[in-house]
PDB file of N, CA and C in Angstrom:
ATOM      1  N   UNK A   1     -39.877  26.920  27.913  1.00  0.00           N
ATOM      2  CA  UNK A   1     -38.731  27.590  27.360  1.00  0.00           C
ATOM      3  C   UNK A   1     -37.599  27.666  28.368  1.00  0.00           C
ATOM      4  N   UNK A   2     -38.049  28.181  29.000  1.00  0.00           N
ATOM      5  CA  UNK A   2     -36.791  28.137  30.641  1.00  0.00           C
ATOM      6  C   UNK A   2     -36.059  26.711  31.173  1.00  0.00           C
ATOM      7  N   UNK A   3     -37.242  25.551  31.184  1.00  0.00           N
ATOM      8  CA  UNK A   3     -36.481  24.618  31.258  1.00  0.00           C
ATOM      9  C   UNK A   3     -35.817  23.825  30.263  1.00  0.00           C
ATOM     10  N   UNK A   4     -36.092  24.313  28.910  1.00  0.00           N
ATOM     11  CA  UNK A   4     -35.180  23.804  27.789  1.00  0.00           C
ATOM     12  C   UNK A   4     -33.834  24.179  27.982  1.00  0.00           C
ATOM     13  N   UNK A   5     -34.072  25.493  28.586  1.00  0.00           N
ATOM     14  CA  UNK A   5     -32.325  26.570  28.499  1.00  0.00           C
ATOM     15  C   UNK A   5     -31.670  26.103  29.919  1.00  0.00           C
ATOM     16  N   UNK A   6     -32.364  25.512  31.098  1.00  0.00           N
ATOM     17  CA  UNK A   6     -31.712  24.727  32.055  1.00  0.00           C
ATOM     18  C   UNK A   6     -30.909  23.832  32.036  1.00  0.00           C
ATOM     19  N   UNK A   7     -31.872  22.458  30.865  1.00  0.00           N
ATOM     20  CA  UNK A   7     -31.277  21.360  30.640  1.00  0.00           C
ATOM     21  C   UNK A   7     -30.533  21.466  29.781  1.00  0.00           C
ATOM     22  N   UNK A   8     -30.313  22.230  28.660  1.00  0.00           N
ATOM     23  CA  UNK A   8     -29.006  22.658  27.936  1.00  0.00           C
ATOM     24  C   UNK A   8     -27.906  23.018  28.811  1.00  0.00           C
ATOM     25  N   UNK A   9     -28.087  23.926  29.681  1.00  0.00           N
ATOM     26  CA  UNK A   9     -26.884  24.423  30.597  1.00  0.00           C
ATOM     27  C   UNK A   9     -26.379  23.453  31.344  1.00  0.00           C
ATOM     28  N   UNK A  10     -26.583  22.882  31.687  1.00  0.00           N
ATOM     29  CA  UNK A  10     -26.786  21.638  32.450  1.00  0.00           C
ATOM     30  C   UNK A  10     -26.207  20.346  32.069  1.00  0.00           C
ATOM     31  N   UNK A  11     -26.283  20.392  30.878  1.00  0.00           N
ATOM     32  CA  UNK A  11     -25.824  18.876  30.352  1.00  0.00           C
ATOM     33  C   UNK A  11     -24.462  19.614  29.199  1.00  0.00           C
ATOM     34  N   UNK A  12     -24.156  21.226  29.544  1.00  0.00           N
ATOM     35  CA  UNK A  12     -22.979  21.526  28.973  1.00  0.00           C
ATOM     36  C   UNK A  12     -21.484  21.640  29.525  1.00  0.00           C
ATOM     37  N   UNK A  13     -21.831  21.599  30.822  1.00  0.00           N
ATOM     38  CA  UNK A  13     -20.842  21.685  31.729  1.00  0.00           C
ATOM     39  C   UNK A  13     -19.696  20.152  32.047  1.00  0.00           C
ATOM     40  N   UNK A  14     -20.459  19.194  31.545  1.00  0.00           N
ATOM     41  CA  UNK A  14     -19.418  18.147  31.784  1.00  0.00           C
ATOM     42  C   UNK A  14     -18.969  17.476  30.884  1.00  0.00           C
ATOM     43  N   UNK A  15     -19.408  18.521  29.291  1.00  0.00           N
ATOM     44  CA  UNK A  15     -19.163  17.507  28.048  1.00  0.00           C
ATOM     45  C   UNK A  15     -17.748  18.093  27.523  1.00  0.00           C
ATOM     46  N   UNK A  16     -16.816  18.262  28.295  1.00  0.00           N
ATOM     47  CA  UNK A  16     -15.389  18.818  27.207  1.00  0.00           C
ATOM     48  C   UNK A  16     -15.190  17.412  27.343  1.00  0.00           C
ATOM     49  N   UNK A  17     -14.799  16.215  27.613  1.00  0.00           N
ATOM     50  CA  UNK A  17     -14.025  14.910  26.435  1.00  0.00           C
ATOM     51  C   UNK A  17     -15.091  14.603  25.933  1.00  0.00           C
ATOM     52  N   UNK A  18     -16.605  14.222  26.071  1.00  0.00           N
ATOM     53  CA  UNK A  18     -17.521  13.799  25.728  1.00  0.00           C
ATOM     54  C   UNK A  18     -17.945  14.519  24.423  1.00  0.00           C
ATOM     55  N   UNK A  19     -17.231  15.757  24.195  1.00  0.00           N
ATOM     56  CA  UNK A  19     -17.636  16.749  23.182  1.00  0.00           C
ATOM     57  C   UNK A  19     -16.347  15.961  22.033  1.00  0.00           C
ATOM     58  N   UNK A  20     -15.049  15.630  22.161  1.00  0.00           N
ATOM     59  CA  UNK A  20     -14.525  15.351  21.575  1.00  0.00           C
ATOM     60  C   UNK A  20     -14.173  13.998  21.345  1.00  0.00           C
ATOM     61  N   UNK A  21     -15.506  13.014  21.672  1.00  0.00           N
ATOM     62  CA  UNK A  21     -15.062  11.675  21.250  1.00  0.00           C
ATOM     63  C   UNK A  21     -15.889  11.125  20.370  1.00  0.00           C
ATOM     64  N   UNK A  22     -16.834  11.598  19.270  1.00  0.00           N
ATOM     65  CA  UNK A  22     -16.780  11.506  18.211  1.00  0.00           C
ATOM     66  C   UNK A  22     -15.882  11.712  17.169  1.00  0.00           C
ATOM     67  N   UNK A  23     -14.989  12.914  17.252  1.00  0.00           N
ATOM     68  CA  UNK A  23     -13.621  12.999  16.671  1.00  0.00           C
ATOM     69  C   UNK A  23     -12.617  12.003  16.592  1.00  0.00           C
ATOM     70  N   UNK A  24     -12.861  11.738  17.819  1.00  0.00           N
ATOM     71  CA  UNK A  24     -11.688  10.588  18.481  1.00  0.00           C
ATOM     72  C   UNK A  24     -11.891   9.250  17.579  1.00  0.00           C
ATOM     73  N   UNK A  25     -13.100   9.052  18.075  1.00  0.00           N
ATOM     74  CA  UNK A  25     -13.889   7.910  17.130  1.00  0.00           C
ATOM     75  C   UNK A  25     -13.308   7.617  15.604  1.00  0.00           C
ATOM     76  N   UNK A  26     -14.095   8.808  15.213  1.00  0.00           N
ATOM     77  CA  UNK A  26     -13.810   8.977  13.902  1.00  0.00           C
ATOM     78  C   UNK A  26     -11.669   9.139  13.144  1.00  0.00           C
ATOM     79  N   UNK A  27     -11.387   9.312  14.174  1.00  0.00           N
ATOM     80  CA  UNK A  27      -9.714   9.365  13.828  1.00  0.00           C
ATOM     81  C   UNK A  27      -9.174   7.849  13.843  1.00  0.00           C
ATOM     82  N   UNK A  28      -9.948   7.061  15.036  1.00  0.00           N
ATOM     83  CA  UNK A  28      -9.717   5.808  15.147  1.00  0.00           C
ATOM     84  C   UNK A  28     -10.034   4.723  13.729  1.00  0.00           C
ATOM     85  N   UNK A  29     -10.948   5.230  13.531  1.00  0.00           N
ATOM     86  CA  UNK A  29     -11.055   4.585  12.745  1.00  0.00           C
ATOM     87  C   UNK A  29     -10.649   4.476  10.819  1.00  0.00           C
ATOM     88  N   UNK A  30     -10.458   5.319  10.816  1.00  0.00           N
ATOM     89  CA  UNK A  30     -10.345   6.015   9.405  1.00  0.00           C
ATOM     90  C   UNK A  30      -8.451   5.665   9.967  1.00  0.00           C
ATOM     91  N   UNK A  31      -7.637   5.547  10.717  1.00  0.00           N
ATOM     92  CA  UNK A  31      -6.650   4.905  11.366  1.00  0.00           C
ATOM     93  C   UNK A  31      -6.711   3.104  10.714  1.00  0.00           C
ATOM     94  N   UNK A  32      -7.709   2.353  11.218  1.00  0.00           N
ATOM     95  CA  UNK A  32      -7.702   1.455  11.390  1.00  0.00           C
ATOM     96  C   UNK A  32      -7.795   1.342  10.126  1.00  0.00           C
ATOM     97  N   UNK A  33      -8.711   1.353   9.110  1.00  0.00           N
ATOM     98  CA  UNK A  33      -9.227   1.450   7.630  1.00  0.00           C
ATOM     99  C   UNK A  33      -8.244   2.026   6.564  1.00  0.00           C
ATOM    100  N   UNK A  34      -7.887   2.567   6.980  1.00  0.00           N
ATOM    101  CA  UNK A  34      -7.164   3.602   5.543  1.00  0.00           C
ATOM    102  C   UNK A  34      -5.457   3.884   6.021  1.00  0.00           C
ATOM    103  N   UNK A  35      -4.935   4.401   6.867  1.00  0.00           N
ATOM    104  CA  UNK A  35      -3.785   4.814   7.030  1.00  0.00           C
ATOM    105  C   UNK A  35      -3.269   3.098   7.103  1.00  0.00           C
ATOM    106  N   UNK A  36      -3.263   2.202   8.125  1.00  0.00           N
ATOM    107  CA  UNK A  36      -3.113   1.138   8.437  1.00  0.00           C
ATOM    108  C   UNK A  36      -2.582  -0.056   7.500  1.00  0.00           C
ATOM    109  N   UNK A  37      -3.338  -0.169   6.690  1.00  0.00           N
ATOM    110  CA  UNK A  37      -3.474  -1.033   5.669  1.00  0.00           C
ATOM    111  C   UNK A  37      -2.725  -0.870   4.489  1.00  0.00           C
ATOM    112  N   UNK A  38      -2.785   0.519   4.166  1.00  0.00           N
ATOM    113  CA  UNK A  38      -1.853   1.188   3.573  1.00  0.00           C
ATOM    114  C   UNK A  38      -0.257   1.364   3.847  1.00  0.00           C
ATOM    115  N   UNK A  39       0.076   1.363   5.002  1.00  0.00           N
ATOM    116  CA  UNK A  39       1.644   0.939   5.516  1.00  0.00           C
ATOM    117  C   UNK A  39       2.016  -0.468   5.360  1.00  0.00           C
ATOM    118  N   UNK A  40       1.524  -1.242   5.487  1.00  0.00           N
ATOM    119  CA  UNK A  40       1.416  -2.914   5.380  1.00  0.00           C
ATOM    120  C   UNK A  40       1.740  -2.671   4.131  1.00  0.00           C
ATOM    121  N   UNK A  41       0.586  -2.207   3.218  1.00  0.00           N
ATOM    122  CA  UNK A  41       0.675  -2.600   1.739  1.00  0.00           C
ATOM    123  C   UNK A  41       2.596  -1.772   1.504  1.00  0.00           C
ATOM    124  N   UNK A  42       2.745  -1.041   1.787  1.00  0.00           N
ATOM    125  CA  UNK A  42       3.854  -0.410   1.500  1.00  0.00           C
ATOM    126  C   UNK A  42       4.666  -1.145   1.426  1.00  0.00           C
ATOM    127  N   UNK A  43       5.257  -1.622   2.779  1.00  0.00           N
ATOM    128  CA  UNK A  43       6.097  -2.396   3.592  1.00  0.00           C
ATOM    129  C   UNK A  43       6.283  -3.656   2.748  1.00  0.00           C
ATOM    130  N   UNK A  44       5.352  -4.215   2.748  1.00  0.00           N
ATOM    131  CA  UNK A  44       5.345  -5.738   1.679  1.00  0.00           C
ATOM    132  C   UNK A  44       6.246  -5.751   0.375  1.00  0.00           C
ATOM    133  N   UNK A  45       5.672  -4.289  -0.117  1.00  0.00           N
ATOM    134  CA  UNK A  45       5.968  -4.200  -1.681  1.00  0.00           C
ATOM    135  C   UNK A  45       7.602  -3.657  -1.662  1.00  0.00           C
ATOM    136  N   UNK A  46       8.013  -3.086  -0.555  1.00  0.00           N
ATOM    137  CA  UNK A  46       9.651  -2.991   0.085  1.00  0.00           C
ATOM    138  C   UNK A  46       9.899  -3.875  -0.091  1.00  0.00           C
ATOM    139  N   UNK A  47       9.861  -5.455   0.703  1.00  0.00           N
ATOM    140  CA  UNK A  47      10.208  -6.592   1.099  1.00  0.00           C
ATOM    141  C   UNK A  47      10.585  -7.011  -0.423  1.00  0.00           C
ATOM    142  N   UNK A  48       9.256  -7.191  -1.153  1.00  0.00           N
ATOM    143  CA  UNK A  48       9.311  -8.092  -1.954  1.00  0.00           C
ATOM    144  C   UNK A  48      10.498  -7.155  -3.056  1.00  0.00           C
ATOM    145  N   UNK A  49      10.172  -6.005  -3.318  1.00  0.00           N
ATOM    146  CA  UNK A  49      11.301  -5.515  -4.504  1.00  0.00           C
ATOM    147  C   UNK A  49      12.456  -5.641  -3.556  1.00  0.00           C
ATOM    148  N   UNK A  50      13.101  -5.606  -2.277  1.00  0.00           N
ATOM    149  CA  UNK A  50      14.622  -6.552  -1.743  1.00  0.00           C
ATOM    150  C   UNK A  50      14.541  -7.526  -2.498  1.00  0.00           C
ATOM    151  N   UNK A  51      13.441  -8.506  -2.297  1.00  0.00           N
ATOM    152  CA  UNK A  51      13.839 -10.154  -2.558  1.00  0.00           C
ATOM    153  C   UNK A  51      14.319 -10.623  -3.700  1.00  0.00           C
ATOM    154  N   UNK A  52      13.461  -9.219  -4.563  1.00  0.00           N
ATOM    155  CA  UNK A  52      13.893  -9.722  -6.253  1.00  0.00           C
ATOM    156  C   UNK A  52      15.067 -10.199  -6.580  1.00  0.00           C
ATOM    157  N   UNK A  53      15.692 -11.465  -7.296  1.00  0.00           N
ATOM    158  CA  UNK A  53      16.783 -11.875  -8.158  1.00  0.00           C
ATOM    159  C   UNK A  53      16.927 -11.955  -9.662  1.00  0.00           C
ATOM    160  N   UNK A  54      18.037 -11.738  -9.904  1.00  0.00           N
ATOM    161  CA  UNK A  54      18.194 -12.749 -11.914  1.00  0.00           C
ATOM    162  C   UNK A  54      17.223 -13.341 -11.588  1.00  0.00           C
ATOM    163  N   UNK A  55      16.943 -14.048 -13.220  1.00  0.00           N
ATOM    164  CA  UNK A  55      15.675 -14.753 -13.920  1.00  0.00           C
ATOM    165  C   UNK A  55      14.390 -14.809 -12.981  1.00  0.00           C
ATOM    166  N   UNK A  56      13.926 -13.998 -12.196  1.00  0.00           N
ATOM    167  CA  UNK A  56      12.413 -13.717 -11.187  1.00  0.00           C
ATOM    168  C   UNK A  56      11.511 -13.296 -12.786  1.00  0.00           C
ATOM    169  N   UNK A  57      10.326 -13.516 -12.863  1.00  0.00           N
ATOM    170  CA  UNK A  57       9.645 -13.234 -13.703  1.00  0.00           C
ATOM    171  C   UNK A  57       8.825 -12.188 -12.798  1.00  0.00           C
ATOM    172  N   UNK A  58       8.940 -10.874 -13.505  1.00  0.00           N
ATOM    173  CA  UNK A  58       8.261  -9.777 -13.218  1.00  0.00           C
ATOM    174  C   UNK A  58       7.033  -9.263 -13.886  1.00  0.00           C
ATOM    175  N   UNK A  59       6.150  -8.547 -13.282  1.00  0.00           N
ATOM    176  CA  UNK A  59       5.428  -7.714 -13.999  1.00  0.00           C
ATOM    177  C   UNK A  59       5.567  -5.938 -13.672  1.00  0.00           C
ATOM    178  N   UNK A  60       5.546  -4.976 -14.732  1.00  0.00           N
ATOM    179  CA  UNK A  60       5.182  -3.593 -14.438  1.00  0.00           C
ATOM    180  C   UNK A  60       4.159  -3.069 -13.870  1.00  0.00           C
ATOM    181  N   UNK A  61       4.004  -2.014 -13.455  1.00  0.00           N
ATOM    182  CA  UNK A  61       2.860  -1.355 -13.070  1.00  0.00           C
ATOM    183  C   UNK A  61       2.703  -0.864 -14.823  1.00  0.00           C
ATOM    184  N   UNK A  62       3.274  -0.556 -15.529  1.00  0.00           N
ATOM    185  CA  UNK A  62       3.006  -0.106 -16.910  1.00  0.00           C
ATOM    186  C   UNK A  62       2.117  -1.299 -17.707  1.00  0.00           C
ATOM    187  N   UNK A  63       2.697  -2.808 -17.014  1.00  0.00           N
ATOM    188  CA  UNK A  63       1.664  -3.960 -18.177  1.00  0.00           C
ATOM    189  C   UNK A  63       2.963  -4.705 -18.509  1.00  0.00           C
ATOM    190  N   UNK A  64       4.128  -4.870 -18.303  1.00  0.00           N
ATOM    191  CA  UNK A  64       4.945  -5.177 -19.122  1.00  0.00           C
ATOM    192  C   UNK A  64       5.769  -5.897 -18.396  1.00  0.00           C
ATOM    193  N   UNK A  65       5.320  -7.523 -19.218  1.00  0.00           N
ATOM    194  CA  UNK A  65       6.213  -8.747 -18.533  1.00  0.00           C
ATOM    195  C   UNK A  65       7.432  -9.024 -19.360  1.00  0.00           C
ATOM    196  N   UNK A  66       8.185  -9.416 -18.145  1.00  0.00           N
ATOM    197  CA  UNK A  66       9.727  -9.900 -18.702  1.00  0.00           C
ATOM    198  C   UNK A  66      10.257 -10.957 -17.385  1.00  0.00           C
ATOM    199  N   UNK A  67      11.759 -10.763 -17.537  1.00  0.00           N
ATOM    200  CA  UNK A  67      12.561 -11.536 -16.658  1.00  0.00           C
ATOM    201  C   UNK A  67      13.645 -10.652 -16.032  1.00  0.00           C
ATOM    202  N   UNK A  68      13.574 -10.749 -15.118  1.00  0.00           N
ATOM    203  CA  UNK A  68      15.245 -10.053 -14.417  1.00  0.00           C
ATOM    204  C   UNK A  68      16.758 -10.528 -14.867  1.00  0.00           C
ATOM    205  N   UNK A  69      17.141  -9.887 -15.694  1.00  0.00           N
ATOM    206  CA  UNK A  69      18.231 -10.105 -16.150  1.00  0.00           C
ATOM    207  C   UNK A  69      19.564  -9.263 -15.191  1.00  0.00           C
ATOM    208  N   UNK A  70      19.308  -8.328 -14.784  1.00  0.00           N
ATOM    209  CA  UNK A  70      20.253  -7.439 -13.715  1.00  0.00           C
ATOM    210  C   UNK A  70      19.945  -6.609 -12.870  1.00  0.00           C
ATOM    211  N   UNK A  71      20.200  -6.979 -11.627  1.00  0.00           N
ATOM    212  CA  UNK A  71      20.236  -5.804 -10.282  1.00  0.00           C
ATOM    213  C   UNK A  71      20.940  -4.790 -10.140  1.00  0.00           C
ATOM    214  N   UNK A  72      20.594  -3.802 -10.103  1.00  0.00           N
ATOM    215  CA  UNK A  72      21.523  -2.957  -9.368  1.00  0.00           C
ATOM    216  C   UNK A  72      20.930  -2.466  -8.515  1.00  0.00           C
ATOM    217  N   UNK A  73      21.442  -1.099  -7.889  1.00  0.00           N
ATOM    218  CA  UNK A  73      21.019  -0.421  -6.781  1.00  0.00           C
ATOM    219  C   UNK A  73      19.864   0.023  -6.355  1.00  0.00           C
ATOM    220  N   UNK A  74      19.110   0.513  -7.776  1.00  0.00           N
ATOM    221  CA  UNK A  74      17.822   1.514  -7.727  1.00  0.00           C
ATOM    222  C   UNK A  74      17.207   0.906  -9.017  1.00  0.00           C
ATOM    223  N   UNK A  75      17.784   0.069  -9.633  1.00  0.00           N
ATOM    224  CA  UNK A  75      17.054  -0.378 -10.721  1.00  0.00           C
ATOM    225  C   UNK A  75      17.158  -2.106 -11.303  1.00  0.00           C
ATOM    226  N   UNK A  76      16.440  -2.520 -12.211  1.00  0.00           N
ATOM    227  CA  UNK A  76      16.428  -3.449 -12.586  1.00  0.00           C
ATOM    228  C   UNK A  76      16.314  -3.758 -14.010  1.00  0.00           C
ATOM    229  N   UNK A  77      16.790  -4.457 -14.761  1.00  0.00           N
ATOM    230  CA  UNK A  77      17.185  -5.044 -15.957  1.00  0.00           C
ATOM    231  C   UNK A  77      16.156  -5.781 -16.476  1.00  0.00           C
ATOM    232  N   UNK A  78      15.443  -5.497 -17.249  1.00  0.00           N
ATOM    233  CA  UNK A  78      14.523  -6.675 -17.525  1.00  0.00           C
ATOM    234  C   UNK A  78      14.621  -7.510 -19.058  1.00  0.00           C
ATOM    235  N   UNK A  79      14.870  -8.517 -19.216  1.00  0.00           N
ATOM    236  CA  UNK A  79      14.285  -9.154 -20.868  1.00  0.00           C
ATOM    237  C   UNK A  79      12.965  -8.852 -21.116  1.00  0.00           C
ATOM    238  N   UNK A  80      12.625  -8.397 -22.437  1.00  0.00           N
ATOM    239  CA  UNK A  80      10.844  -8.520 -22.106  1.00  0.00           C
ATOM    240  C   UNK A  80      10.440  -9.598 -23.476  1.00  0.00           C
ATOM    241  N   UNK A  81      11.861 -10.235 -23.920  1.00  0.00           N
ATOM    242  CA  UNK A  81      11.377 -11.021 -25.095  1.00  0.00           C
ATOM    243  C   UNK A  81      11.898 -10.564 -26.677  1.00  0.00           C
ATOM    244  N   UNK A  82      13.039 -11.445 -27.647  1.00  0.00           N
ATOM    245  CA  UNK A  82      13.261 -10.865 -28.275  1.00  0.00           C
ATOM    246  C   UNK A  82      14.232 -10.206 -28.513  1.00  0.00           C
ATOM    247  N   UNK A  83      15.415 -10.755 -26.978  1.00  0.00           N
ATOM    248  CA  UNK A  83      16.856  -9.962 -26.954  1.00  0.00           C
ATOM    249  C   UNK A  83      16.460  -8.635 -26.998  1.00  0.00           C
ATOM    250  N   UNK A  84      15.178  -7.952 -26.607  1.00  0.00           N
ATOM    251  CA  UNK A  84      15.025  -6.697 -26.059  1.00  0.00           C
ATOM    252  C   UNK A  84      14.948  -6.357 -24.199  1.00  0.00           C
ATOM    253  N   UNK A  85      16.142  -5.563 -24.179  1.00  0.00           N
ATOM    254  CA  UNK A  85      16.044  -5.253 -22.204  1.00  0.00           C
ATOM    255  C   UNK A  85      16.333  -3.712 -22.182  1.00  0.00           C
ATOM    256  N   UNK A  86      15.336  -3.710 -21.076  1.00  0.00           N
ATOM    257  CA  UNK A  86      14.765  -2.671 -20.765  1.00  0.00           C
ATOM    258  C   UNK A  86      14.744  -2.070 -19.173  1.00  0.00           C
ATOM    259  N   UNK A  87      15.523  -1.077 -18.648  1.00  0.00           N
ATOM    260  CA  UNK A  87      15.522  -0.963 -17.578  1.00  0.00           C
ATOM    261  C   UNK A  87      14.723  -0.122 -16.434  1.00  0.00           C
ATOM    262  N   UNK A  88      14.143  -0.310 -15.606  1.00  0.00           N
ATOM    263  CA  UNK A  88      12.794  -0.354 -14.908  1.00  0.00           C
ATOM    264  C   UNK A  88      13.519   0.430 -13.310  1.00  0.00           C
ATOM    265  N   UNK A  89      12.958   1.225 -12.993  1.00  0.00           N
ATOM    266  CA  UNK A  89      12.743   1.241 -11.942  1.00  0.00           C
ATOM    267  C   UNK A  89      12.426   0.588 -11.272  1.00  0.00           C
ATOM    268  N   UNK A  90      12.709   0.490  -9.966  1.00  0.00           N
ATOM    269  CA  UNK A  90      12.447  -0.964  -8.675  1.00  0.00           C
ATOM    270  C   UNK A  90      10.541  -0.597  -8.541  1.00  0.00           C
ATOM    271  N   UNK A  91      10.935   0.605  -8.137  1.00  0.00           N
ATOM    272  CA  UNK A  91       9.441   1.038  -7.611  1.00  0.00           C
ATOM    273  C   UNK A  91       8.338   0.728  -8.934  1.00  0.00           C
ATOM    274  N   UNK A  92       8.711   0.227  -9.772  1.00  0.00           N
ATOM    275  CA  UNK A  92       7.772   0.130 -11.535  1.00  0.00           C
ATOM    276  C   UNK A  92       7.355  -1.268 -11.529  1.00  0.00           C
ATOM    277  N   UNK A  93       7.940  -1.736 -10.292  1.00  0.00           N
ATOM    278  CA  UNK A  93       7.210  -3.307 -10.225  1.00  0.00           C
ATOM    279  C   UNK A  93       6.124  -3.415  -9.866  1.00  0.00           C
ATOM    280  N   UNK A  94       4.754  -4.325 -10.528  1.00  0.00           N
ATOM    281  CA  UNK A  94       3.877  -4.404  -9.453  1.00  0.00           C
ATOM    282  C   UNK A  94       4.175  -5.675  -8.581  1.00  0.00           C
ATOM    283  N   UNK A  95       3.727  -5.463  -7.981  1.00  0.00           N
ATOM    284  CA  UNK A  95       3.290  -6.479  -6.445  1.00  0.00           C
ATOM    285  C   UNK A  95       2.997  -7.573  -7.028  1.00  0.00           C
ATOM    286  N   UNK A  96       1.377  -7.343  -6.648  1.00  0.00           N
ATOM    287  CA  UNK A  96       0.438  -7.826  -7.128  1.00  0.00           C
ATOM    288  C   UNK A  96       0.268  -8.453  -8.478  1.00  0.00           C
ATOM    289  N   UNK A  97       0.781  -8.181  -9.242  1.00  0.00           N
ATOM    290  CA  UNK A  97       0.791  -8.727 -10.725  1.00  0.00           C
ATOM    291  C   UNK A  97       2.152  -9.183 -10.894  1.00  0.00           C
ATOM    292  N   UNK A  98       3.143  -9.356 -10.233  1.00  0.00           N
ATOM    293  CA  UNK A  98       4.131  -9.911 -10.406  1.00  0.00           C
ATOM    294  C   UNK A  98       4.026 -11.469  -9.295  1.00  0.00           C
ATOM    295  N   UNK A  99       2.963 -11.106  -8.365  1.00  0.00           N
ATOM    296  CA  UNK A  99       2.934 -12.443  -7.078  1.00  0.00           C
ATOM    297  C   UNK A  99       2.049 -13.615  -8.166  1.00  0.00           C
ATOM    298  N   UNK A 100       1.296 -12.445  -9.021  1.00  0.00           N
ATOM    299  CA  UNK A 100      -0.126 -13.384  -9.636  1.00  0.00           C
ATOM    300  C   UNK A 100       0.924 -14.121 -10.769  1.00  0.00           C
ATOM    301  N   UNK A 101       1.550 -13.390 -11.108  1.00  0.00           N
ATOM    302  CA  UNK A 101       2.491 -14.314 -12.455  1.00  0.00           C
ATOM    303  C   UNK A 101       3.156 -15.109 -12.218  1.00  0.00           C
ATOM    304  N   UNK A 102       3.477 -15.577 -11.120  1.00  0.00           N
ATOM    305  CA  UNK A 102       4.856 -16.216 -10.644  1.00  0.00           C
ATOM    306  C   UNK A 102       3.899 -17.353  -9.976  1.00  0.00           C
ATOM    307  N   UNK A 103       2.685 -17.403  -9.420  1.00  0.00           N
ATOM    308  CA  UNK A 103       1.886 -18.606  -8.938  1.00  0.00           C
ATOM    309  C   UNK A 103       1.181 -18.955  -9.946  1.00  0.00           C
ATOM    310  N   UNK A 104       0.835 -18.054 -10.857  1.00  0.00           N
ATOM    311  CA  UNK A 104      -0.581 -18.474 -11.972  1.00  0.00           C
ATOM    312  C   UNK A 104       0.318 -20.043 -12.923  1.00  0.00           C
ATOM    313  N   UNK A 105       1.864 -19.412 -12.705  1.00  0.00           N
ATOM    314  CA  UNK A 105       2.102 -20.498 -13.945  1.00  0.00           C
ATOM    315  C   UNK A 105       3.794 -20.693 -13.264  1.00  0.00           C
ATOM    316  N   UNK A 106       4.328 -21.845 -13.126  1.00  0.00           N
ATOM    317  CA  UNK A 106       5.347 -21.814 -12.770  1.00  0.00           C
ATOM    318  C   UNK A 106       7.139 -21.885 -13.460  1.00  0.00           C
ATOM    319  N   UNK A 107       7.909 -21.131 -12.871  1.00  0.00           N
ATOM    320  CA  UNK A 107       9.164 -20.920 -13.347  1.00  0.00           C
ATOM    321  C   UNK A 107       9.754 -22.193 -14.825  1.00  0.00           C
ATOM    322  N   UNK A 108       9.810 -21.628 -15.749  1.00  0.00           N
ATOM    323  CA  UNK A 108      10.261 -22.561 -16.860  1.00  0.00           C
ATOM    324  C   UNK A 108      11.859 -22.493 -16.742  1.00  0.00           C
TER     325      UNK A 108
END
């Protein structure tokens, strides 16, 4: 019993960073994984709603394909077919489903 409570005392005295680098660890990584990847993804989807022009074939985050008919500042113009246009928020674009539409089949 006595020397359990030794070697506890003992091996407590030099663990203040050693006590906090599982934390550390764990910040690093959940860093690397999750915060990280997530700014990238951000950043991209910035880039690409700049790049947008007239006739770009878009997709929504709602489901809903059309064509860019007008830019403006904060928003975008879309045809969706039918002499019906409809105006979209920039941020209402997807990415991803607008990169997949535009390679799956090309500009007519």
């Amino acid at each position: 019993m006595i020397t359990s409570t030794i070697l506890l005392q003992a091996g407590g005295a030099g663990g203040g960073l050693m006590g906090f680098l599982p934390m550390i660890l764990i910040i690093v990584v959940f860093y690397f994984f999750m915060i990280r990847p997530q700014m990238k993804k951000a950043k991209d989807h910035k880039k690409y709603i700049e790049e947008l022009k007239v006739n770009d074939r878009v997709v929504t985050t709602a489901g809903i394909h059309g064509r860019i008919v007008e830019v403006s500042e904060t928003t975008f113009l879309v045809d969706v077919g039918g002499g019906v246009k409809i105006r979209f928020d920039k941020s209402a674009i997807s990415l991803d489903a607008s990169k997949a539409l535009n390679t799956a089949s090309p500009k007519a």
